[in-house]
PDB file of N, CA and C in Angstrom:
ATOM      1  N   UNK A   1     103.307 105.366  80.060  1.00  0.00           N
ATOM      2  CA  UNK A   1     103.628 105.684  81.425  1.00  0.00           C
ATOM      3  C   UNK A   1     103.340 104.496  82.336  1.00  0.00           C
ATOM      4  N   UNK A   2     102.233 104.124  82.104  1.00  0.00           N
ATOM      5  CA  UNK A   2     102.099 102.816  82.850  1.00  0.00           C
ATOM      6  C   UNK A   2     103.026 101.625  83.222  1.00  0.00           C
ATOM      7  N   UNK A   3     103.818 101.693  82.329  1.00  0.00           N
ATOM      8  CA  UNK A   3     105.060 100.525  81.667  1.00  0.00           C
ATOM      9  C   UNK A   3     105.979 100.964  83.027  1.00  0.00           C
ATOM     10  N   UNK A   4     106.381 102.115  82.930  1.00  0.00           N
ATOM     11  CA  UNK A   4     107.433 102.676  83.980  1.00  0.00           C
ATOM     12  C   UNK A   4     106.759 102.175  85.478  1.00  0.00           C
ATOM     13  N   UNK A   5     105.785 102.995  85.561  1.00  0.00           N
ATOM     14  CA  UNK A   5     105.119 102.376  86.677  1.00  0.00           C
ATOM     15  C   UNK A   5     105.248 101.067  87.226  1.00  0.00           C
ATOM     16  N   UNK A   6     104.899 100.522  86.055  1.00  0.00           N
ATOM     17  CA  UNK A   6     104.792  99.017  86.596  1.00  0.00           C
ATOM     18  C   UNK A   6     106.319  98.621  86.905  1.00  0.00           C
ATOM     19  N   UNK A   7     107.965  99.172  86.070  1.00  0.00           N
ATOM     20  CA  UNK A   7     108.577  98.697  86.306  1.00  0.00           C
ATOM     21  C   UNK A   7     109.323  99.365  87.526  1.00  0.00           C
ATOM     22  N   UNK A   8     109.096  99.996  88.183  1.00  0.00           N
ATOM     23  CA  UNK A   8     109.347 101.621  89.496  1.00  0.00           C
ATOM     24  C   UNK A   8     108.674  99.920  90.560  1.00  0.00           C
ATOM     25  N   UNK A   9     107.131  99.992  90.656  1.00  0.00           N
ATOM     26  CA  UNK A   9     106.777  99.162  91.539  1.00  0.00           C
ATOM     27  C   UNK A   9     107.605  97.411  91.456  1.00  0.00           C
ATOM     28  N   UNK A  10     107.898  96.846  90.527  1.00  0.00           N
ATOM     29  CA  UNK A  10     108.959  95.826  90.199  1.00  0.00           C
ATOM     30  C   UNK A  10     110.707  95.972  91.085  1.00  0.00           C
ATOM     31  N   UNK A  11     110.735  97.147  91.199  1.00  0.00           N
ATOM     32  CA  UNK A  11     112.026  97.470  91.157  1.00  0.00           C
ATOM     33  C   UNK A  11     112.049  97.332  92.834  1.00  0.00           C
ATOM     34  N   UNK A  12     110.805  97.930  93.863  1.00  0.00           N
ATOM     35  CA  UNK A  12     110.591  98.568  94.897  1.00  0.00           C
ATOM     36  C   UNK A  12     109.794  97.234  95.464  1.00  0.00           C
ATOM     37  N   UNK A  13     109.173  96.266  95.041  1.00  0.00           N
ATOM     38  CA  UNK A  13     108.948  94.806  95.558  1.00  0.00           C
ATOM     39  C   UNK A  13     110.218  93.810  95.606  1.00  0.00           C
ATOM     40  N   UNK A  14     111.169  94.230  95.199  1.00  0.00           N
ATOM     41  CA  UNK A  14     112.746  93.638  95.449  1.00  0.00           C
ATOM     42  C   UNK A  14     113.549  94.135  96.701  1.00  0.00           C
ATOM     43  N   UNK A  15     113.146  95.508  96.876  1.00  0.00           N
ATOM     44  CA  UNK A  15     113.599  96.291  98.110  1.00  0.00           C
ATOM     45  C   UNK A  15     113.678  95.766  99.599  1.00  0.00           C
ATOM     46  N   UNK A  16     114.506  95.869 100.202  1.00  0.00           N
ATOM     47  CA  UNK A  16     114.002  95.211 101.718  1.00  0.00           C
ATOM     48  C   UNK A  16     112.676  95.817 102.139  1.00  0.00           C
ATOM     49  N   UNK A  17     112.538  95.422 103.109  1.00  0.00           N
ATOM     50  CA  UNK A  17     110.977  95.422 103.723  1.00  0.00           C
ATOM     51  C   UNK A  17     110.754  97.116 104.237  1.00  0.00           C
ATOM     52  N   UNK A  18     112.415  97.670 104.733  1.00  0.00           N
ATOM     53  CA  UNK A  18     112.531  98.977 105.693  1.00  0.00           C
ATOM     54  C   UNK A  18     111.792  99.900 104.718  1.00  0.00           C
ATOM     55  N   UNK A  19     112.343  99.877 103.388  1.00  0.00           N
ATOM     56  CA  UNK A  19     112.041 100.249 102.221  1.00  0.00           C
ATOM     57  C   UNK A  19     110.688 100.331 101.668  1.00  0.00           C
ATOM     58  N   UNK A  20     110.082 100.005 102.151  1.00  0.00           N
ATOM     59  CA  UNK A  20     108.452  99.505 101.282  1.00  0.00           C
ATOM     60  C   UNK A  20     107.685 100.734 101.327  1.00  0.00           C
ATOM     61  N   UNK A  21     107.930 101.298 102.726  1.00  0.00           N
ATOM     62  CA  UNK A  21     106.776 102.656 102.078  1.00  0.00           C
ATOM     63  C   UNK A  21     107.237 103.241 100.582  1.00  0.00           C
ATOM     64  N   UNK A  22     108.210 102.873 100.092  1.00  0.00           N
ATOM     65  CA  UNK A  22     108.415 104.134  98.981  1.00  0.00           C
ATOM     66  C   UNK A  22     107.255 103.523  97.655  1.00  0.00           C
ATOM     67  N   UNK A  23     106.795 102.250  97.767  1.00  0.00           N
ATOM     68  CA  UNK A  23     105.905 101.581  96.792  1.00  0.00           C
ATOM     69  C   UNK A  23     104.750 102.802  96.398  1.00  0.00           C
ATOM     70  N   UNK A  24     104.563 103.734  97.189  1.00  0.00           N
ATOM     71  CA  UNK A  24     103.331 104.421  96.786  1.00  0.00           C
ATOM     72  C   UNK A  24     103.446 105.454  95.998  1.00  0.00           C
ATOM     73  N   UNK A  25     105.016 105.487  96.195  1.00  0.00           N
ATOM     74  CA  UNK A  25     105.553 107.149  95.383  1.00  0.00           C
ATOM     75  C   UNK A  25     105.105 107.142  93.762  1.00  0.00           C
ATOM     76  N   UNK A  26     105.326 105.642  93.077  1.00  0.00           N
ATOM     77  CA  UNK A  26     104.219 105.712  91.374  1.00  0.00           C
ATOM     78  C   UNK A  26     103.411 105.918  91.449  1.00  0.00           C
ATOM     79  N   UNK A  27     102.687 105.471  92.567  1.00  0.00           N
ATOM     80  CA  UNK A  27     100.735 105.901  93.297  1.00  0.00           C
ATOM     81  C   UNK A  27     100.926 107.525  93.153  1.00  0.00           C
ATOM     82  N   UNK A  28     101.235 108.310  93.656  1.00  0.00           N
ATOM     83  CA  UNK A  28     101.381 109.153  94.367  1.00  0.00           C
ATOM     84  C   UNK A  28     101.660 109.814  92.854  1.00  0.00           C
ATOM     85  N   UNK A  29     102.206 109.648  92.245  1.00  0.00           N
ATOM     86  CA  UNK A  29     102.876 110.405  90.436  1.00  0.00           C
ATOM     87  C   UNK A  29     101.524 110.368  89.620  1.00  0.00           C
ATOM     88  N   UNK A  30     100.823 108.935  89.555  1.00  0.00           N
ATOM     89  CA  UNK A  30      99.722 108.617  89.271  1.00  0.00           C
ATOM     90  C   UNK A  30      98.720 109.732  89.541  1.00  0.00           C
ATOM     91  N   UNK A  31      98.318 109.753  91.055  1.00  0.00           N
ATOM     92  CA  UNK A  31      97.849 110.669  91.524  1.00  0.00           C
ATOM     93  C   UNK A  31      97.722 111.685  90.790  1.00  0.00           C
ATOM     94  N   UNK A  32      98.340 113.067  90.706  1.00  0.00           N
ATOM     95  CA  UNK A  32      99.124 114.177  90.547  1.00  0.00           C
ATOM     96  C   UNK A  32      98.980 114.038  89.347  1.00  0.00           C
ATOM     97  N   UNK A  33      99.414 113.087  88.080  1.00  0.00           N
ATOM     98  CA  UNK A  33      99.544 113.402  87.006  1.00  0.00           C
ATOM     99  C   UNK A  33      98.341 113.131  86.712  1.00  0.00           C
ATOM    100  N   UNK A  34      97.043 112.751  86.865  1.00  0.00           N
ATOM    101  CA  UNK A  34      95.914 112.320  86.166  1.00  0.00           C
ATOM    102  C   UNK A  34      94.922 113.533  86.151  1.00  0.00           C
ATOM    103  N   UNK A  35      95.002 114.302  84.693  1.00  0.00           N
ATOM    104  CA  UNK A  35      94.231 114.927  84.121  1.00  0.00           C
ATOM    105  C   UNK A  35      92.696 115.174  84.848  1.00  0.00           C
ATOM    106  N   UNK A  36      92.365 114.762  84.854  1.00  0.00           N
ATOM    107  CA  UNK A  36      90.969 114.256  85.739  1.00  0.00           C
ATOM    108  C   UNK A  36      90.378 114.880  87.144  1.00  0.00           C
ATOM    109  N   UNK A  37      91.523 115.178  87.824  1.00  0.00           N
ATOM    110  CA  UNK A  37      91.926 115.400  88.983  1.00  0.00           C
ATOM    111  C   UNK A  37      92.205 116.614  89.396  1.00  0.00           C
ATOM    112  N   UNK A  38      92.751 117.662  87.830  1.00  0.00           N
ATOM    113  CA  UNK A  38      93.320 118.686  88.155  1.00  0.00           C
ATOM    114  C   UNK A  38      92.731 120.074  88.634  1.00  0.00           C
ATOM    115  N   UNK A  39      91.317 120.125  89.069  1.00  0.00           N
ATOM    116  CA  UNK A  39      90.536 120.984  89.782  1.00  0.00           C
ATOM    117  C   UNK A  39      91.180 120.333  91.449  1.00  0.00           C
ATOM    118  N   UNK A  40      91.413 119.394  91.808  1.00  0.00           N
ATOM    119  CA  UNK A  40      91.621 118.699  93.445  1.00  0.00           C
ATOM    120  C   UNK A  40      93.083 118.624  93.403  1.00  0.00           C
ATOM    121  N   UNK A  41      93.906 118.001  92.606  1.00  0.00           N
ATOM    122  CA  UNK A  41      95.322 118.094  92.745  1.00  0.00           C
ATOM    123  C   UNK A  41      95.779 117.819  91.775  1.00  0.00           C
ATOM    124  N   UNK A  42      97.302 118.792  91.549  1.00  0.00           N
ATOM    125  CA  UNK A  42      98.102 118.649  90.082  1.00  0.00           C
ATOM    126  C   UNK A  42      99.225 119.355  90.622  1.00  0.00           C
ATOM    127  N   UNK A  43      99.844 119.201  89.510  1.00  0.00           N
ATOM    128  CA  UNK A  43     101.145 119.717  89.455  1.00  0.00           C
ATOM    129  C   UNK A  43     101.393 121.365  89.574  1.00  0.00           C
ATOM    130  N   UNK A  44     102.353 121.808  89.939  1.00  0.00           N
ATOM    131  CA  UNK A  44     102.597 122.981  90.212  1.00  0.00           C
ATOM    132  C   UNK A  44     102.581 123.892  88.693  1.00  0.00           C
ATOM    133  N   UNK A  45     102.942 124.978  88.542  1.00  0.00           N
ATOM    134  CA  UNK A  45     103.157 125.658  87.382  1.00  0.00           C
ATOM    135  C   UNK A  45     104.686 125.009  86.977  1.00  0.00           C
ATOM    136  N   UNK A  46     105.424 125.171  87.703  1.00  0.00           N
ATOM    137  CA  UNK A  46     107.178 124.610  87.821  1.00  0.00           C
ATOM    138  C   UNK A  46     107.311 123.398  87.385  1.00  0.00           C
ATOM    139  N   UNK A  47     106.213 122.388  87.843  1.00  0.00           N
ATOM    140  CA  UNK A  47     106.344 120.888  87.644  1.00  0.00           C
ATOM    141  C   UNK A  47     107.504 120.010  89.029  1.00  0.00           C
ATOM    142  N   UNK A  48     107.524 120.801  89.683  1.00  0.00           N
ATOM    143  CA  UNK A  48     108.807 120.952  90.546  1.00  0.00           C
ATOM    144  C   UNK A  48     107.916 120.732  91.852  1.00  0.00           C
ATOM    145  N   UNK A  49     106.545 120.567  92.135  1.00  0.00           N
ATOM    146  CA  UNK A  49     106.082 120.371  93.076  1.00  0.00           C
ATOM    147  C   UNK A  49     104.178 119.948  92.835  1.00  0.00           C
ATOM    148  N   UNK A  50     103.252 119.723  93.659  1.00  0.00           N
ATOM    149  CA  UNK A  50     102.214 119.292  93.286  1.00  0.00           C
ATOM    150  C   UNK A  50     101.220 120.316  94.522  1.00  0.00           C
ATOM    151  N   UNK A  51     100.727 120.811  94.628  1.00  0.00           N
ATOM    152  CA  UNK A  51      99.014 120.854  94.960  1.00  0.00           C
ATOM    153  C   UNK A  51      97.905 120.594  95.157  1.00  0.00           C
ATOM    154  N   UNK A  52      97.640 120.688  96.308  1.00  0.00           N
ATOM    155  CA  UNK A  52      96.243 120.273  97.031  1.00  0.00           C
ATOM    156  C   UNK A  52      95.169 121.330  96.930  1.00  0.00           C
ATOM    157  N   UNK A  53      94.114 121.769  95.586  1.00  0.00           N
ATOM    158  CA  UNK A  53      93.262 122.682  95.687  1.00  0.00           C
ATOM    159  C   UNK A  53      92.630 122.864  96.327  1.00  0.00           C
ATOM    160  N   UNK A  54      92.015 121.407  96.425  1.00  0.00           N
ATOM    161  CA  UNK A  54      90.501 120.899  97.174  1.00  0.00           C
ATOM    162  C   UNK A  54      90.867 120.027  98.275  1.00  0.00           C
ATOM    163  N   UNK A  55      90.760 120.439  99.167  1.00  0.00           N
ATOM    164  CA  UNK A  55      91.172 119.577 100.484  1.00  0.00           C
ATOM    165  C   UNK A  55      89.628 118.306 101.041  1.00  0.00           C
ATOM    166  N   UNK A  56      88.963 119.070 100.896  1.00  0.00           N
ATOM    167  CA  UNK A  56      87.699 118.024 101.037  1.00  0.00           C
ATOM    168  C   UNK A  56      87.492 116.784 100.052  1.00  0.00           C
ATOM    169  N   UNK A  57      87.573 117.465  98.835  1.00  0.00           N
ATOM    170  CA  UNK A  57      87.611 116.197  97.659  1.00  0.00           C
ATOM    171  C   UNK A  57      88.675 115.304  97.724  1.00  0.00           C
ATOM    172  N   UNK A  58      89.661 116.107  98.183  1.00  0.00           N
ATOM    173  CA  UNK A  58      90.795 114.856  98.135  1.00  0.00           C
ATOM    174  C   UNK A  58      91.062 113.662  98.998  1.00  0.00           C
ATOM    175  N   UNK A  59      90.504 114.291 100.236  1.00  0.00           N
ATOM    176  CA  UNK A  59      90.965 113.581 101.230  1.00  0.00           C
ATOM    177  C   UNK A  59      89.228 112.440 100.996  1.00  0.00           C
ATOM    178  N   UNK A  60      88.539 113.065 100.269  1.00  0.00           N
ATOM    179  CA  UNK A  60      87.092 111.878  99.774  1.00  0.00           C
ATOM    180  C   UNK A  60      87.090 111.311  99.200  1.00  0.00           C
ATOM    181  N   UNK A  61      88.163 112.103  97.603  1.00  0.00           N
ATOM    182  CA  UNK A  61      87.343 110.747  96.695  1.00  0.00           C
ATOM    183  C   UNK A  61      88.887 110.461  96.255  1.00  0.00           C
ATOM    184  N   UNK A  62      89.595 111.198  96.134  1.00  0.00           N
ATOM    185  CA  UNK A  62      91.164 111.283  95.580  1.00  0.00           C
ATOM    186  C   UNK A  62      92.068 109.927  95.649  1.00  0.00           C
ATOM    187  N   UNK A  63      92.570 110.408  97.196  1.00  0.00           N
ATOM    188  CA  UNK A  63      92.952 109.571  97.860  1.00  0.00           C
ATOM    189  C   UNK A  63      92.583 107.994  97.926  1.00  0.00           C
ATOM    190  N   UNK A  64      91.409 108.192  98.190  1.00  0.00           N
ATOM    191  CA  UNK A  64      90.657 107.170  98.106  1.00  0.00           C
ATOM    192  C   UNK A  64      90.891 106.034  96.949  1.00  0.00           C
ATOM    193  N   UNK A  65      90.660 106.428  96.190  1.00  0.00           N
ATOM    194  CA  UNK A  65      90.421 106.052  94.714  1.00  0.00           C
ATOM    195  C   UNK A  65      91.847 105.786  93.769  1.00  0.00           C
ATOM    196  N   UNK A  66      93.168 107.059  94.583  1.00  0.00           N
ATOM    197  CA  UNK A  66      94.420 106.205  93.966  1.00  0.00           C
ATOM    198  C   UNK A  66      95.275 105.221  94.900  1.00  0.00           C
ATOM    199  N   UNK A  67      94.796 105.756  96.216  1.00  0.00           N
ATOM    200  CA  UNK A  67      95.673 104.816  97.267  1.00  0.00           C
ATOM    201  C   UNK A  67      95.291 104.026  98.163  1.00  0.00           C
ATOM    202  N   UNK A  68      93.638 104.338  98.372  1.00  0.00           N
ATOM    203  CA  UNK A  68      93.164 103.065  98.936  1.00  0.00           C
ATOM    204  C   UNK A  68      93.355 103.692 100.349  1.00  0.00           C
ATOM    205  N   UNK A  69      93.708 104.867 100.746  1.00  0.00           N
ATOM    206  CA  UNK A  69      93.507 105.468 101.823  1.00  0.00           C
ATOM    207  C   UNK A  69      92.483 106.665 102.079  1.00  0.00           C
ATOM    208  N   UNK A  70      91.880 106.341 103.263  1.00  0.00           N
ATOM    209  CA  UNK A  70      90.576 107.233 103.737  1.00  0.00           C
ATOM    210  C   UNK A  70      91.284 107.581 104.887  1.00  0.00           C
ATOM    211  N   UNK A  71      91.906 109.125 104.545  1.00  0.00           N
ATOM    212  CA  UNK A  71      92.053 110.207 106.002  1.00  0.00           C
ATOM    213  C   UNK A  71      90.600 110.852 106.136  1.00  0.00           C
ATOM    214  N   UNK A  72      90.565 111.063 107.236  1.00  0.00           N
ATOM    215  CA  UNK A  72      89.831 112.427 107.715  1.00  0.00           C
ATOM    216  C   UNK A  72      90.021 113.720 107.726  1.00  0.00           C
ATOM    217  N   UNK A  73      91.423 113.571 107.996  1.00  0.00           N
ATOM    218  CA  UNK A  73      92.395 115.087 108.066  1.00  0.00           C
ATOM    219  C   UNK A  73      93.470 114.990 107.203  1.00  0.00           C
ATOM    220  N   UNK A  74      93.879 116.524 106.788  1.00  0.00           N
ATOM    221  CA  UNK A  74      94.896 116.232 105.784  1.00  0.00           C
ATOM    222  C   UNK A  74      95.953 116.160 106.419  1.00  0.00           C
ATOM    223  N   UNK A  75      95.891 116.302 107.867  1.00  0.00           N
ATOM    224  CA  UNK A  75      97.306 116.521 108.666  1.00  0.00           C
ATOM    225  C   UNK A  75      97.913 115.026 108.794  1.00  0.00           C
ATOM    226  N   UNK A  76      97.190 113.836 108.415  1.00  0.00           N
ATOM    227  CA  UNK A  76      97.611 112.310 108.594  1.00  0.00           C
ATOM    228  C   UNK A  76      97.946 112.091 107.425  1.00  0.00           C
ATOM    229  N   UNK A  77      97.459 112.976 105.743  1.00  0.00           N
ATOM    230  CA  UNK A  77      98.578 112.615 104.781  1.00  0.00           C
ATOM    231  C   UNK A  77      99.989 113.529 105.142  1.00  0.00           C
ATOM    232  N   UNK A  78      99.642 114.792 105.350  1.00  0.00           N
ATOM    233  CA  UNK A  78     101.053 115.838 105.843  1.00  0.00           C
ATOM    234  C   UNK A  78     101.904 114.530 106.313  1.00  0.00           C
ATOM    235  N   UNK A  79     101.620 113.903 107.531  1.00  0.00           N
ATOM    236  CA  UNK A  79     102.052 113.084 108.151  1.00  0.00           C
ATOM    237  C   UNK A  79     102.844 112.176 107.242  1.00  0.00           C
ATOM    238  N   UNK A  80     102.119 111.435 106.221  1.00  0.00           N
ATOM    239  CA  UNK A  80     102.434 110.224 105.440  1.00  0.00           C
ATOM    240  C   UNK A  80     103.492 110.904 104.789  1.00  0.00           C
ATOM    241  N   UNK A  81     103.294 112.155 103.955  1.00  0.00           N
ATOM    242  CA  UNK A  81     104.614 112.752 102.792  1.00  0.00           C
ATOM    243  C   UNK A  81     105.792 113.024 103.776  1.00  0.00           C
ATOM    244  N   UNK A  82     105.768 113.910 104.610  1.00  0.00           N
ATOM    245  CA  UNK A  82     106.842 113.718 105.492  1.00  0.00           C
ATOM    246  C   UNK A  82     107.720 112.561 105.829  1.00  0.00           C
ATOM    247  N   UNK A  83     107.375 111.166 106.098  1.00  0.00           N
ATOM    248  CA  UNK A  83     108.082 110.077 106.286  1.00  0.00           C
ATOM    249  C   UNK A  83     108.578 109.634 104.945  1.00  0.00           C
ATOM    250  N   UNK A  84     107.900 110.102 104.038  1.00  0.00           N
ATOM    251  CA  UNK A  84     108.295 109.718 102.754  1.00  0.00           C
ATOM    252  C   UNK A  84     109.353 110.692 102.459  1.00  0.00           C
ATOM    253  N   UNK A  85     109.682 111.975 102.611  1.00  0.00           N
ATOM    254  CA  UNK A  85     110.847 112.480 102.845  1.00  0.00           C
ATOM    255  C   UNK A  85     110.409 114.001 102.040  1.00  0.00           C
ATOM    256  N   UNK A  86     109.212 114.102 101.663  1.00  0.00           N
ATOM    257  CA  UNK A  86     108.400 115.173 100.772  1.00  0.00           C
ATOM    258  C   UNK A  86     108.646 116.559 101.795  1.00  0.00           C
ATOM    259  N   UNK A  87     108.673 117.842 101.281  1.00  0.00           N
ATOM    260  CA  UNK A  87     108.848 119.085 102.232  1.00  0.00           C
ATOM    261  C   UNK A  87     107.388 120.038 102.041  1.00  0.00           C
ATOM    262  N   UNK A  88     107.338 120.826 102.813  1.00  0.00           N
ATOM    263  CA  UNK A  88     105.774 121.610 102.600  1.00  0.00           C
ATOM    264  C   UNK A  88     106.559 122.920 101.843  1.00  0.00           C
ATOM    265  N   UNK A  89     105.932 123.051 100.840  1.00  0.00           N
ATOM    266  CA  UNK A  89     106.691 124.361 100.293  1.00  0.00           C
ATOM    267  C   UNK A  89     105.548 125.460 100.164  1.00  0.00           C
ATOM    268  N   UNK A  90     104.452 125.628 100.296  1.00  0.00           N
ATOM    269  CA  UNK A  90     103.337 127.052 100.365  1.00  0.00           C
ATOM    270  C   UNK A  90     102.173 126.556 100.802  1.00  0.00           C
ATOM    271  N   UNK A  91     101.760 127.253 102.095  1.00  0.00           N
ATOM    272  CA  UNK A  91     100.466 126.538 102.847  1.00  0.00           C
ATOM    273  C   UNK A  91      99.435 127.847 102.641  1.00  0.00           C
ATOM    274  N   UNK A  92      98.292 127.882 102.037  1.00  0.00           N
ATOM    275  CA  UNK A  92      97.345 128.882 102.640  1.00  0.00           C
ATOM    276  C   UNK A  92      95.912 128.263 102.726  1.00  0.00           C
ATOM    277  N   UNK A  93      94.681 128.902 103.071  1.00  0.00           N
ATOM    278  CA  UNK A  93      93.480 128.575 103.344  1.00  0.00           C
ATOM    279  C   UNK A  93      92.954 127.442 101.767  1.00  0.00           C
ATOM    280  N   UNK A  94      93.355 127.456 100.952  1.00  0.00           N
ATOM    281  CA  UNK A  94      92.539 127.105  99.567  1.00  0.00           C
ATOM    282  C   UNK A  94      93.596 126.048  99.101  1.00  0.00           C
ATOM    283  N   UNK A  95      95.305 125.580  99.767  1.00  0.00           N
ATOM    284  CA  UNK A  95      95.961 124.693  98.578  1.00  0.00           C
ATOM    285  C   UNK A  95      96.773 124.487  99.515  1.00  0.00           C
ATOM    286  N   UNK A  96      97.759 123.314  99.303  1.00  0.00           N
ATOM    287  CA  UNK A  96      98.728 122.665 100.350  1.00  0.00           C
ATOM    288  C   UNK A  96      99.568 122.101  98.702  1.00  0.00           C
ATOM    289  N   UNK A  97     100.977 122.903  98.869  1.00  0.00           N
ATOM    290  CA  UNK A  97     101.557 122.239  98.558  1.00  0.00           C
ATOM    291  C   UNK A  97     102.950 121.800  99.031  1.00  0.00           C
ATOM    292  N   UNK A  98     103.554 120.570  98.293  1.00  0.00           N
ATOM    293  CA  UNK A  98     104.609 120.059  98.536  1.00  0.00           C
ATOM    294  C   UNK A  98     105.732 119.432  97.398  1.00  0.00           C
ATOM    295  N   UNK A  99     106.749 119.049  97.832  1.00  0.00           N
ATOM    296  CA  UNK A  99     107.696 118.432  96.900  1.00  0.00           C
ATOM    297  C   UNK A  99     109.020 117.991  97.322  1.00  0.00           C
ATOM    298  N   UNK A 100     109.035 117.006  96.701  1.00  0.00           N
ATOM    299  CA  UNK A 100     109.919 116.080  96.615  1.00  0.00           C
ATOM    300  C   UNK A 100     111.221 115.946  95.606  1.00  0.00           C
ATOM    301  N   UNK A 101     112.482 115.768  96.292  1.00  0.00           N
ATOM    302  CA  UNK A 101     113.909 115.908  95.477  1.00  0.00           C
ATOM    303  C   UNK A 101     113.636 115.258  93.817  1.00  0.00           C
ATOM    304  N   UNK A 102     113.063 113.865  93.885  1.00  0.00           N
ATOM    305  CA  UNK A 102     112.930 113.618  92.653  1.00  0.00           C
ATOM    306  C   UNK A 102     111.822 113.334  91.796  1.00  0.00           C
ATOM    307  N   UNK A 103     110.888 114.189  92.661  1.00  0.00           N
ATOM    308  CA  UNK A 103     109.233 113.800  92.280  1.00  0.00           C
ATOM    309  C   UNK A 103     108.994 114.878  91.501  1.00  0.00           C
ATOM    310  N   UNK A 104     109.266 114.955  89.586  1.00  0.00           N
ATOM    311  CA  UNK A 104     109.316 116.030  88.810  1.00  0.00           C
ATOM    312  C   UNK A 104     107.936 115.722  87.809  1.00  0.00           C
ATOM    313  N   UNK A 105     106.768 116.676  87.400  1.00  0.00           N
ATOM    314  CA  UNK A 105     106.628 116.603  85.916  1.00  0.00           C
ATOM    315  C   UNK A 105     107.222 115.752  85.320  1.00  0.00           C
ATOM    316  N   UNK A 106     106.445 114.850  84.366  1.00  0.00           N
ATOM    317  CA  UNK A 106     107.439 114.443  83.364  1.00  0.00           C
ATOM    318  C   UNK A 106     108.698 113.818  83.046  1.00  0.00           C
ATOM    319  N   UNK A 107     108.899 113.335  84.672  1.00  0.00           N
ATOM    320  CA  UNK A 107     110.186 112.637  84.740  1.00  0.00           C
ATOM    321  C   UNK A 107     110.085 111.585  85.744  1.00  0.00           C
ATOM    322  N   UNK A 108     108.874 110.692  85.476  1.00  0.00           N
ATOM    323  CA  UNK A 108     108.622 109.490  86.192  1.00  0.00           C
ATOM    324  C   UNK A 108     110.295 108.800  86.813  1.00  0.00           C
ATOM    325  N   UNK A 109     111.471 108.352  85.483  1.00  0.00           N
ATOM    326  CA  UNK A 109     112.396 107.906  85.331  1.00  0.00           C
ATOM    327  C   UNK A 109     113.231 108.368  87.013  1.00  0.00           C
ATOM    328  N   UNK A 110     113.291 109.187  87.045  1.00  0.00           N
ATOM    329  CA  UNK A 110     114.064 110.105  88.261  1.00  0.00           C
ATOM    330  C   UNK A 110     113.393 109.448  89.707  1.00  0.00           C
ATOM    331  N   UNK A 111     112.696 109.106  89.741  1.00  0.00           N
ATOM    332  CA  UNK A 111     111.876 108.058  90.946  1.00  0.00           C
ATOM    333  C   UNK A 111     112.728 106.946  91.190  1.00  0.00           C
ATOM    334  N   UNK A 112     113.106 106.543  90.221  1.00  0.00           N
ATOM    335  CA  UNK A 112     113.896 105.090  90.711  1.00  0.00           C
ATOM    336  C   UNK A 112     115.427 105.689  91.993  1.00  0.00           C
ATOM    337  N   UNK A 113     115.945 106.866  91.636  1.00  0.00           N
ATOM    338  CA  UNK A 113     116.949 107.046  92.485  1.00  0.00           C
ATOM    339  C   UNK A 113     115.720 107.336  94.174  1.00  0.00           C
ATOM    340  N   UNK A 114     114.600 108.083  93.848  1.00  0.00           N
ATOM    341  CA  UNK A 114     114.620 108.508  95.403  1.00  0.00           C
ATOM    342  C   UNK A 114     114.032 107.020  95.890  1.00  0.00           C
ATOM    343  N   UNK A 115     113.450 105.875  95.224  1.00  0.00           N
ATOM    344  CA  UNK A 115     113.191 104.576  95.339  1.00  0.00           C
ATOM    345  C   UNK A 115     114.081 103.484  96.491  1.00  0.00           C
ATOM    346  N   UNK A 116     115.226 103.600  95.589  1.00  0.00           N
ATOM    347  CA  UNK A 116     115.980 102.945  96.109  1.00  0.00           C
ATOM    348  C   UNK A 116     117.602 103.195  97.446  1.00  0.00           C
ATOM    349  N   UNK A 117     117.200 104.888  97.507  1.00  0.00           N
ATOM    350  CA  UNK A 117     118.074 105.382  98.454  1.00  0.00           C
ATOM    351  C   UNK A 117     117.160 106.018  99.766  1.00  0.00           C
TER     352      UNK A 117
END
């Protein structure tokens, strides 16, 4: 998986500049897919979307630790997925989730289209 990664971020350092936020979207897969994590955030049952269990941990050590960003509030990542083009699909007291046209389970490959359009 790493390989893809590396070649997703290759692909997206060629991109014009307008383009550059999308560099985080392998971050962001990274994120989500790492075993490790999956008490604070993972993938949906569907694979079709991802989850925020733990809103405190994430926005502490999560985040932190895959993107090098320290929010305070989760409403400034809400903020970040939104520009990235991500939709809120089920909000309650305990999980925030969201998803993205080509941000699947298991299908790193499918990133390169929402990458480059």
């Amino acid at each position: 998986m790493a390989a893809i990664v590396n070649q997703h971020r290759s692909v997206v350092n060629k991109a014009r500049p307008r383009r550059r936020s999308c560099l985080v979207i392998p971050h962001l897969y990274e994120m989500v897919d790492d075993p490790s994590t999956d008490s604070i955030i993972s993938w949906s049952g569907s694979g079709e979307s991802f989850i925020v269990w733990n809103e405190p941990e994430f926005l502490r050590d999560v985040l932190l630790r895959h993107l090098g960003l320290l929010y305070k509030e989760m409403t400034s990542f809400t903020r970040w997925l939104d520009v990235l083009g991500y939709r809120k699909v089920e909000e309650s007291d305990e999980q925030w989730e969201y998803a993205g046209d080509c941000f699947v389970n298991e299908h790193l490959h499918r990133l390169t289209h929402s990458l480059l359009i």
